[in-house]
C-alpha atoms as a PDB file:
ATOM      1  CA  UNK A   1      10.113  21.274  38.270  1.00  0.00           C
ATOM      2  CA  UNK A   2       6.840  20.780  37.341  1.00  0.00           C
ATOM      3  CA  UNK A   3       6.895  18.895  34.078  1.00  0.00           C
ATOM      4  CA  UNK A   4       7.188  15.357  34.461  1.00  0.00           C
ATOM      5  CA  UNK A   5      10.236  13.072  33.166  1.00  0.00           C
ATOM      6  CA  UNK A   6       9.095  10.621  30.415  1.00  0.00           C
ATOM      7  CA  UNK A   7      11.792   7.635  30.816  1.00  0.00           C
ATOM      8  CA  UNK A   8      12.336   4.228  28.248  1.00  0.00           C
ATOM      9  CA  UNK A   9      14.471   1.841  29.975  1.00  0.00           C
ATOM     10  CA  UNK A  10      15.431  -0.464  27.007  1.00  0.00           C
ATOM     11  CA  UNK A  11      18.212  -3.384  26.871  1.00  0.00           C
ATOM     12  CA  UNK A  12      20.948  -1.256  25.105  1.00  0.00           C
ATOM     13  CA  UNK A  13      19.768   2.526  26.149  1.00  0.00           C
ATOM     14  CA  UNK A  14      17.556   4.245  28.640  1.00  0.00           C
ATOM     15  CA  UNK A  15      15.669   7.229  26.403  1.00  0.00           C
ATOM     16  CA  UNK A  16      14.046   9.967  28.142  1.00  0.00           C
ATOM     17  CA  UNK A  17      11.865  13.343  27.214  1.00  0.00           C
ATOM     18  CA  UNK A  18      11.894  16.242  29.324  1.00  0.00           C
ATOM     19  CA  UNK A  19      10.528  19.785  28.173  1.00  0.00           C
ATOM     20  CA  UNK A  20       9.758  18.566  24.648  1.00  0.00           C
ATOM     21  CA  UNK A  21      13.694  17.470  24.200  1.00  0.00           C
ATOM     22  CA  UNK A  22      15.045  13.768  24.142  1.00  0.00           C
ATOM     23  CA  UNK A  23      18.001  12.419  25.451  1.00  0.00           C
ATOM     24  CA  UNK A  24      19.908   9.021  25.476  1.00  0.00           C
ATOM     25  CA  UNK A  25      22.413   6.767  27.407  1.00  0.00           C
ATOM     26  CA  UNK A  26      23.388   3.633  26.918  1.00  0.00           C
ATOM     27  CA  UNK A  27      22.000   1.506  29.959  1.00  0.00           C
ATOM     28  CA  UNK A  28      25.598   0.602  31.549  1.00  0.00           C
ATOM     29  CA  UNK A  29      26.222   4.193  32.178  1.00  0.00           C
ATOM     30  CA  UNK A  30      22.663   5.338  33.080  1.00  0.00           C
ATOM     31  CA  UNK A  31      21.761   6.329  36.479  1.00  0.00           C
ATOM     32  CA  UNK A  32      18.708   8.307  37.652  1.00  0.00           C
ATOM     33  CA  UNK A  33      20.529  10.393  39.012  1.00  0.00           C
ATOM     34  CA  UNK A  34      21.850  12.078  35.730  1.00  0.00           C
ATOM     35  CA  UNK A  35      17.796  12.967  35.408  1.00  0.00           C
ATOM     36  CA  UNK A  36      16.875  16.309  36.206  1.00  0.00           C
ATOM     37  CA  UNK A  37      14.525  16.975  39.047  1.00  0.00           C
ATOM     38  CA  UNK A  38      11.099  16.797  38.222  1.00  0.00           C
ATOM     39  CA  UNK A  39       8.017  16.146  40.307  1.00  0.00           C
ATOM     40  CA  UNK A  40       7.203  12.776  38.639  1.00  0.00           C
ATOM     41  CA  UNK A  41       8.902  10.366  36.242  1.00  0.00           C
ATOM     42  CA  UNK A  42       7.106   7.876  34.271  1.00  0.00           C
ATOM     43  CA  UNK A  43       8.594   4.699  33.204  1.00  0.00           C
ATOM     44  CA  UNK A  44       8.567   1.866  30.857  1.00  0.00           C
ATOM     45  CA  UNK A  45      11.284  -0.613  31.850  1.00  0.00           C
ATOM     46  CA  UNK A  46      11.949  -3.822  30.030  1.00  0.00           C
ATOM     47  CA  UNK A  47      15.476  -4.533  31.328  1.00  0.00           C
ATOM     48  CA  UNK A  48      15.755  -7.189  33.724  1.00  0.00           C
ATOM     49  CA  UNK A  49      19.026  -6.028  35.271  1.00  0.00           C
ATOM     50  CA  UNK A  50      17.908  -2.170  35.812  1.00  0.00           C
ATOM     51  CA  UNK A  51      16.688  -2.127  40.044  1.00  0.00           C
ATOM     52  CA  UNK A  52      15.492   1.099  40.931  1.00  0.00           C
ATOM     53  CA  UNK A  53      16.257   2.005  44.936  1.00  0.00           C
ATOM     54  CA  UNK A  54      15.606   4.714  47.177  1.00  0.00           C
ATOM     55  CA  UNK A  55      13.478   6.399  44.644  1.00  0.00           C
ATOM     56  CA  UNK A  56      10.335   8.093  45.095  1.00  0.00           C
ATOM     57  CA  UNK A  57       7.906   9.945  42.658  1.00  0.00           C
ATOM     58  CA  UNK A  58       9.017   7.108  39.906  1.00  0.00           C
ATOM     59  CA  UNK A  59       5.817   5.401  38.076  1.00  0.00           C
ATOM     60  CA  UNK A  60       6.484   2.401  36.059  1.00  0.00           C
ATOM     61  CA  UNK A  61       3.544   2.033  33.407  1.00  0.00           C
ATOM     62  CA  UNK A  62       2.535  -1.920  32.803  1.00  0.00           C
ATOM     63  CA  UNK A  63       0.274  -3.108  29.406  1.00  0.00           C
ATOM     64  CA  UNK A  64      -3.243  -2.735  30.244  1.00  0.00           C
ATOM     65  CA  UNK A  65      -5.982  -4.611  28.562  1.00  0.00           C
ATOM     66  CA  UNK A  66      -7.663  -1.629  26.992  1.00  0.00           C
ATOM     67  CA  UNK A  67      -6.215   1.881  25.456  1.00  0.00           C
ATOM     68  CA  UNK A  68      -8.995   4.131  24.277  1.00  0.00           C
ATOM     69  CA  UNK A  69     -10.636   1.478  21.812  1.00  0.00           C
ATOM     70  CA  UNK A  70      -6.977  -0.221  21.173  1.00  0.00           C
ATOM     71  CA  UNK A  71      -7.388  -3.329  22.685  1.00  0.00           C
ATOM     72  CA  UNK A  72      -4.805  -5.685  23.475  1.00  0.00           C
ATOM     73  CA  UNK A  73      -4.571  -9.293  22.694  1.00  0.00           C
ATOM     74  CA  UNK A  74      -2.646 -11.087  25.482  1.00  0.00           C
ATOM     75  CA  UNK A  75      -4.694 -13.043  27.997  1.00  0.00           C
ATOM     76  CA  UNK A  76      -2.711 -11.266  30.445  1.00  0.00           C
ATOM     77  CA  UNK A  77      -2.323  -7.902  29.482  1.00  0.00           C
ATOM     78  CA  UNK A  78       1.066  -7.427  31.777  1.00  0.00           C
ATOM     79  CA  UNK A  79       2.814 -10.409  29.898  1.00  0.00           C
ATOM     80  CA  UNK A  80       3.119  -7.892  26.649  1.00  0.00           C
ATOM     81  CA  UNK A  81       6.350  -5.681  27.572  1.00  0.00           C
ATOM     82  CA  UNK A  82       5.359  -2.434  27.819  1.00  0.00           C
ATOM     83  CA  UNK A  83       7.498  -0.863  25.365  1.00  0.00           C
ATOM     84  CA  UNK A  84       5.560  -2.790  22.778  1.00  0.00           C
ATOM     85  CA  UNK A  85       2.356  -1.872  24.320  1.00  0.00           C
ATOM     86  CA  UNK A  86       3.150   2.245  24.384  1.00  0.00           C
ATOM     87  CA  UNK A  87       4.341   2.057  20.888  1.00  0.00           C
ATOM     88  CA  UNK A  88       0.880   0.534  19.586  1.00  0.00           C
ATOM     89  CA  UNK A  89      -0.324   3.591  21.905  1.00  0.00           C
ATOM     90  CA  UNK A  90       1.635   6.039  19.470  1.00  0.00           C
ATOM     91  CA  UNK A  91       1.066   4.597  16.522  1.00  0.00           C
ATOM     92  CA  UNK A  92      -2.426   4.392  17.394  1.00  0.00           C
ATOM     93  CA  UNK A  93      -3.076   7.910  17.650  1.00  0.00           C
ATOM     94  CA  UNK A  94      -0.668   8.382  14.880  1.00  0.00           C
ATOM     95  CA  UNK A  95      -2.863   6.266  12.584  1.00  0.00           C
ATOM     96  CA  UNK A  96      -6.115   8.785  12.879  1.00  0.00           C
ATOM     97  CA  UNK A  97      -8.148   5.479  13.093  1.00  0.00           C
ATOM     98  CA  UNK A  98      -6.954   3.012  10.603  1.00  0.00           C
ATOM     99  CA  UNK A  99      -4.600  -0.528  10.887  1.00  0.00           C
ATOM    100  CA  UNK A 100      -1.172  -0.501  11.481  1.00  0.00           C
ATOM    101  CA  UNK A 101       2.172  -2.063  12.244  1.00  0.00           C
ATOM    102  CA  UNK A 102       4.937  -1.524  14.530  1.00  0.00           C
ATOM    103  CA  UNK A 103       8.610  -2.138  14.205  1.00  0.00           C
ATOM    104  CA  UNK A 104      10.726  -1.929  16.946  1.00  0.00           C
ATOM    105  CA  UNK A 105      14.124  -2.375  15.879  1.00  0.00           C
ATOM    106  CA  UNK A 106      16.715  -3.083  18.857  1.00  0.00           C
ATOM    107  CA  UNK A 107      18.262  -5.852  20.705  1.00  0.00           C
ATOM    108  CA  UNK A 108      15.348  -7.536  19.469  1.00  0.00           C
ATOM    109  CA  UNK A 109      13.082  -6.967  17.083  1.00  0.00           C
ATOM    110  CA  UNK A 110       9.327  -7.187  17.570  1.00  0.00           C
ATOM    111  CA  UNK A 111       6.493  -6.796  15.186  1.00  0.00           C
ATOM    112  CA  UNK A 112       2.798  -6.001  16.380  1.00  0.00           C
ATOM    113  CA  UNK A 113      -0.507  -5.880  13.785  1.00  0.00           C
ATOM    114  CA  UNK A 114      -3.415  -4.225  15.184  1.00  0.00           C
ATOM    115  CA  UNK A 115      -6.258  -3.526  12.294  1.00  0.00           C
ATOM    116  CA  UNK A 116      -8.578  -0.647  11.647  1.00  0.00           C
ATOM    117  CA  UNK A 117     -11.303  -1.506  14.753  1.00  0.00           C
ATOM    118  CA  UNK A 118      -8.055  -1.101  17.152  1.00  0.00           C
ATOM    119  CA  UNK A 119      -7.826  -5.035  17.850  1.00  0.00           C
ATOM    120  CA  UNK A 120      -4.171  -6.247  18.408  1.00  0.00           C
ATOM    121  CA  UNK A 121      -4.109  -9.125  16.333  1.00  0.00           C
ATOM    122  CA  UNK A 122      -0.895 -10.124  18.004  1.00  0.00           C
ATOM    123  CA  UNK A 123       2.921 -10.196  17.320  1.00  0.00           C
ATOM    124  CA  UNK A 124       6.681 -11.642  16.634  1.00  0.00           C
ATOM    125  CA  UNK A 125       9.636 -11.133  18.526  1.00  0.00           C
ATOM    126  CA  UNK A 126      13.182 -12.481  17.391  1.00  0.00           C
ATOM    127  CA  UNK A 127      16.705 -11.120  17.755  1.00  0.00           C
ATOM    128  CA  UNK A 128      18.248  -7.751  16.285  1.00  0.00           C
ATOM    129  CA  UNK A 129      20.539  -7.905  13.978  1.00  0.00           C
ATOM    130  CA  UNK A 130      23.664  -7.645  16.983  1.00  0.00           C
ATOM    131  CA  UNK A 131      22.429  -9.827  18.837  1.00  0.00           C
ATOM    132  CA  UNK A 132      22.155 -12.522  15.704  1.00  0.00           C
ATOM    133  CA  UNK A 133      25.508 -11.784  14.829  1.00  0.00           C
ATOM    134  CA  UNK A 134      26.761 -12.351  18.732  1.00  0.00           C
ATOM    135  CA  UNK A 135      25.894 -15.782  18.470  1.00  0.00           C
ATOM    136  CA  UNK A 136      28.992 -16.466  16.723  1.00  0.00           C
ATOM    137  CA  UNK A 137      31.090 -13.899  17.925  1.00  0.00           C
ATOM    138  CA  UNK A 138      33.993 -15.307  16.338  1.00  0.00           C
ATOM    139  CA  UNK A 139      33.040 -14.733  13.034  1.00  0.00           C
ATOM    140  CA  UNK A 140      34.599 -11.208  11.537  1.00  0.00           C
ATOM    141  CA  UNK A 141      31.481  -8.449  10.731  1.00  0.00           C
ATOM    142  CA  UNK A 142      31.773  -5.703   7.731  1.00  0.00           C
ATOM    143  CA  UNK A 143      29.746  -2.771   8.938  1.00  0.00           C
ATOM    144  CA  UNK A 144      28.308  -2.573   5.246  1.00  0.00           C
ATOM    145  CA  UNK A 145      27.354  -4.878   3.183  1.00  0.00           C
ATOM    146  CA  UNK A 146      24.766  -5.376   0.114  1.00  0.00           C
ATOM    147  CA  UNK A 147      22.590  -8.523   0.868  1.00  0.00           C
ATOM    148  CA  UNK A 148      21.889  -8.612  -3.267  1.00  0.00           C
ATOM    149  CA  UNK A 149      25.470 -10.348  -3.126  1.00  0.00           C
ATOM    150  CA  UNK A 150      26.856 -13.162  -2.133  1.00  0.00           C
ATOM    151  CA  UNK A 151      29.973 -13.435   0.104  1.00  0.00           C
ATOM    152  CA  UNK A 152      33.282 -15.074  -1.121  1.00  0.00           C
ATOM    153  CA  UNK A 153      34.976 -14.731   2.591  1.00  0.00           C
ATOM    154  CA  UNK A 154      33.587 -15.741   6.037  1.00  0.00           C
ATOM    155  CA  UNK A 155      33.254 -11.517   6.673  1.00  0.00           C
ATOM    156  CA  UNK A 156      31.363 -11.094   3.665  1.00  0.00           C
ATOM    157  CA  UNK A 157      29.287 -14.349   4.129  1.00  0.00           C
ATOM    158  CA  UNK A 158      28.586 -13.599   7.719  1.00  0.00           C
ATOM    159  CA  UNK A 159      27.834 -10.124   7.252  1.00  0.00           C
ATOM    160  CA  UNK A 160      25.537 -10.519   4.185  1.00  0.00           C
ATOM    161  CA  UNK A 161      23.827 -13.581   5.629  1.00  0.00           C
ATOM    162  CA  UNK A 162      23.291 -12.334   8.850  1.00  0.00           C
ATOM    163  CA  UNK A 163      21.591  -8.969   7.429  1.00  0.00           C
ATOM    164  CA  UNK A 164      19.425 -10.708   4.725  1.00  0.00           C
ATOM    165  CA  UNK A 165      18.158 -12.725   7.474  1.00  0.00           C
ATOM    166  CA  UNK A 166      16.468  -9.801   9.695  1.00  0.00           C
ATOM    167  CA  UNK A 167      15.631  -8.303   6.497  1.00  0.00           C
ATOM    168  CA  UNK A 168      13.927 -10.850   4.661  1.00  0.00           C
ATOM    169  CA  UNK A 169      12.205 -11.910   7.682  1.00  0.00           C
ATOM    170  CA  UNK A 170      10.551  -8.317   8.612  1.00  0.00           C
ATOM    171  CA  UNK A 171       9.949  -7.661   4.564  1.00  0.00           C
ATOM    172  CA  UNK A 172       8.054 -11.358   4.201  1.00  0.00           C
ATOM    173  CA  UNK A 173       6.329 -10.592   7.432  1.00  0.00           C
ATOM    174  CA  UNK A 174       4.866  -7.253   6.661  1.00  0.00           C
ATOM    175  CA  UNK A 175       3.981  -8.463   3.205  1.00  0.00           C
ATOM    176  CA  UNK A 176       1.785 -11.294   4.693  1.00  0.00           C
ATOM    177  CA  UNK A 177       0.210  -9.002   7.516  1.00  0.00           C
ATOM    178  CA  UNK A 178      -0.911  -6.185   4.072  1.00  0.00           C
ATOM    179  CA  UNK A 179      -2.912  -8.889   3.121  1.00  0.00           C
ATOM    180  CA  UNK A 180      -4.972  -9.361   6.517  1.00  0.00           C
ATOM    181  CA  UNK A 181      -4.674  -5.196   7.132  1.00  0.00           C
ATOM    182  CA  UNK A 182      -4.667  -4.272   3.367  1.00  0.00           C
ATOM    183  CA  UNK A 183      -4.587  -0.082   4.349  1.00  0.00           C
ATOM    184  CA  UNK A 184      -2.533  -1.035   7.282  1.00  0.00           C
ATOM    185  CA  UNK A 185       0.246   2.233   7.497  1.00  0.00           C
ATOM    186  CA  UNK A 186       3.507   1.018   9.077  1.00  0.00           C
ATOM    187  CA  UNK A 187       5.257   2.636  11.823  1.00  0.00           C
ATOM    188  CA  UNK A 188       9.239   1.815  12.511  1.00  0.00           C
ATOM    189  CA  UNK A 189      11.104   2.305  15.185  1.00  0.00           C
ATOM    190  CA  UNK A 190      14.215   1.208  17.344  1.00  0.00           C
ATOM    191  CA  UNK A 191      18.214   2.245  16.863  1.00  0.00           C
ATOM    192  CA  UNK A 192      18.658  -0.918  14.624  1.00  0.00           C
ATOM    193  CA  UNK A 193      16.859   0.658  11.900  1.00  0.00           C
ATOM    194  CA  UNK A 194      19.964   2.410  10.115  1.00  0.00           C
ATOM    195  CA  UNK A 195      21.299  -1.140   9.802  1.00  0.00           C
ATOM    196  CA  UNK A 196      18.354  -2.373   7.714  1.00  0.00           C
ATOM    197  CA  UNK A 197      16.233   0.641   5.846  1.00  0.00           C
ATOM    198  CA  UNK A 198      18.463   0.261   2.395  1.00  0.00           C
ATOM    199  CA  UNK A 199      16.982  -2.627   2.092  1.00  0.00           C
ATOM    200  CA  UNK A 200      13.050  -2.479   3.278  1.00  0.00           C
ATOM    201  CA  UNK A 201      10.412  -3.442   0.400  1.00  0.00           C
ATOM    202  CA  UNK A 202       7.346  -1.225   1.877  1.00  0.00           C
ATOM    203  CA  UNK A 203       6.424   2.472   2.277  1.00  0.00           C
ATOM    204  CA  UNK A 204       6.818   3.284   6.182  1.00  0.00           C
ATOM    205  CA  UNK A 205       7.027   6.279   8.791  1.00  0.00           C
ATOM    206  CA  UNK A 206      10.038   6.257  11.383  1.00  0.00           C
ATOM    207  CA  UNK A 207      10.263   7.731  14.422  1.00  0.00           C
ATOM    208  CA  UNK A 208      12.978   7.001  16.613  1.00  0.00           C
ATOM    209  CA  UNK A 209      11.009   7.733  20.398  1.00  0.00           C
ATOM    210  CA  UNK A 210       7.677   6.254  19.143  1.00  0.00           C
ATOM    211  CA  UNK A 211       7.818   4.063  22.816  1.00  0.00           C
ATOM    212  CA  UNK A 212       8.603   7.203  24.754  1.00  0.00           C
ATOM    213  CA  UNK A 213       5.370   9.076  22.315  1.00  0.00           C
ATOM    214  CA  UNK A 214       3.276   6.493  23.859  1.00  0.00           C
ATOM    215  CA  UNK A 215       4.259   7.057  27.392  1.00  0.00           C
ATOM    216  CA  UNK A 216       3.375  10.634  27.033  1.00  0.00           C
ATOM    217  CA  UNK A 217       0.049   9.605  25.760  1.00  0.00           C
ATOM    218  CA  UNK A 218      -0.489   7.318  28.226  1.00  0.00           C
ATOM    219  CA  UNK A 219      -0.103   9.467  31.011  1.00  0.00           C
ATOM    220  CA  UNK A 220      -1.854  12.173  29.462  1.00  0.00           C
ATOM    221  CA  UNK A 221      -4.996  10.083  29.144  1.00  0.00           C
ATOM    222  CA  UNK A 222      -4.537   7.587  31.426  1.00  0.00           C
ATOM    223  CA  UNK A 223      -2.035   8.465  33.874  1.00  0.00           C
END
């Protein structure tokens, strides 16, 4: 009862840690009451259509300006969503003091540099590879495809040129940031990433609750 509830309310799924265990739904199903009872639950919510009522020992954690010495860039620190924010957290104590990168790799993507003195240099945000391939949601999708070839149908076109885009666009990206943050290690995360890691052009560590890791250190150091 004790041990607090550690809750990532995300476009697609709401993750949460309780007693050193994850768990998952996808956000249509999700209610707080499938939680189990615990005397506080922190939360990160960037879903505009999640309302929380009648609920009491909830905590919903906003970007501040200042983490330790990571330090971020937005004029107003609330304006950067705060699942961004708490994975720079992780991947800032992950990083044992040098630069890094964070990919978050859902409903949209997001890339954040922050270099070795723990200043967020700032960020990109653009659309996961779903929601890219919604825009024509006409168009027939192969669920694997090579983007080395070219397509000779409107599946394979679609598919490949749909995938290469993401791809290329996170592989150029990260290639220009290693030359501003040459040591910079990279940190991935996000349930798109099975869709795309055949394909990434740089070394990289993955971890699949890196937002909900940075909760946890948030509230354990700043909560």
């Amino acid at each position: 009862m004790n041990n607090p509830i550690y809750l990532d309310i995300g476009n697609t799924n709401a993750r949460w840690k309780f007693e050193g265990s994850y768990f998952e739904s996808p956000i249509l199903k999700f209610s707080f009451d499938e939680l189990p009872k615990s005397s506080k639950t922190w939360v990160s919510n960037v879903s505009s259509n999640f309302v929380t009522k009648g609920k009491s020992n909830i905590s919903f954690v906003e970007s501040q300006t200042k983490y330790k010495s990571l330090v971020n860039s937005y004029k107003e620190p609330r304006n950067l969503g705060s699942d961004r924010w708490l994975a720079m957290i992780a991947s800032y104590e992950l990083s044992l003091g040098k630069g890094f990168i964070v990919v978050d790799i859902g409903s949209a993507i997001t890339i954040d540099a922050v270099n070795k003195s723990g200043i967020h240099l700032g960020g990109l945000i653009f659309p996961g590879l779903d929601k890219l391939r919604q825009t024509f949601n006409n168009f027939p999708v192969l669920s694997t495809v090579d983007i080395n070839e070219i397509g000779q149908t409107t599946e394979n076109a679609w598919s490949i040129g749909t995938l290469s885009l993401v791809v290329n666009t996170i592989n150029q990206k990260i290639k220009d940031l290693k030359i501003e943050i040459p040591n910079a290690l990279i940190f991935l995360t996000g349930g798109g990433y099975f869709q795309i890691n055949d394909f990434l052009e740089f070394d990289h560590f993955y971890y699949p609750n890196l937002v909900i890791d940075g909760l946890e250190f948030y509230v354990d150091n700043m909560g």
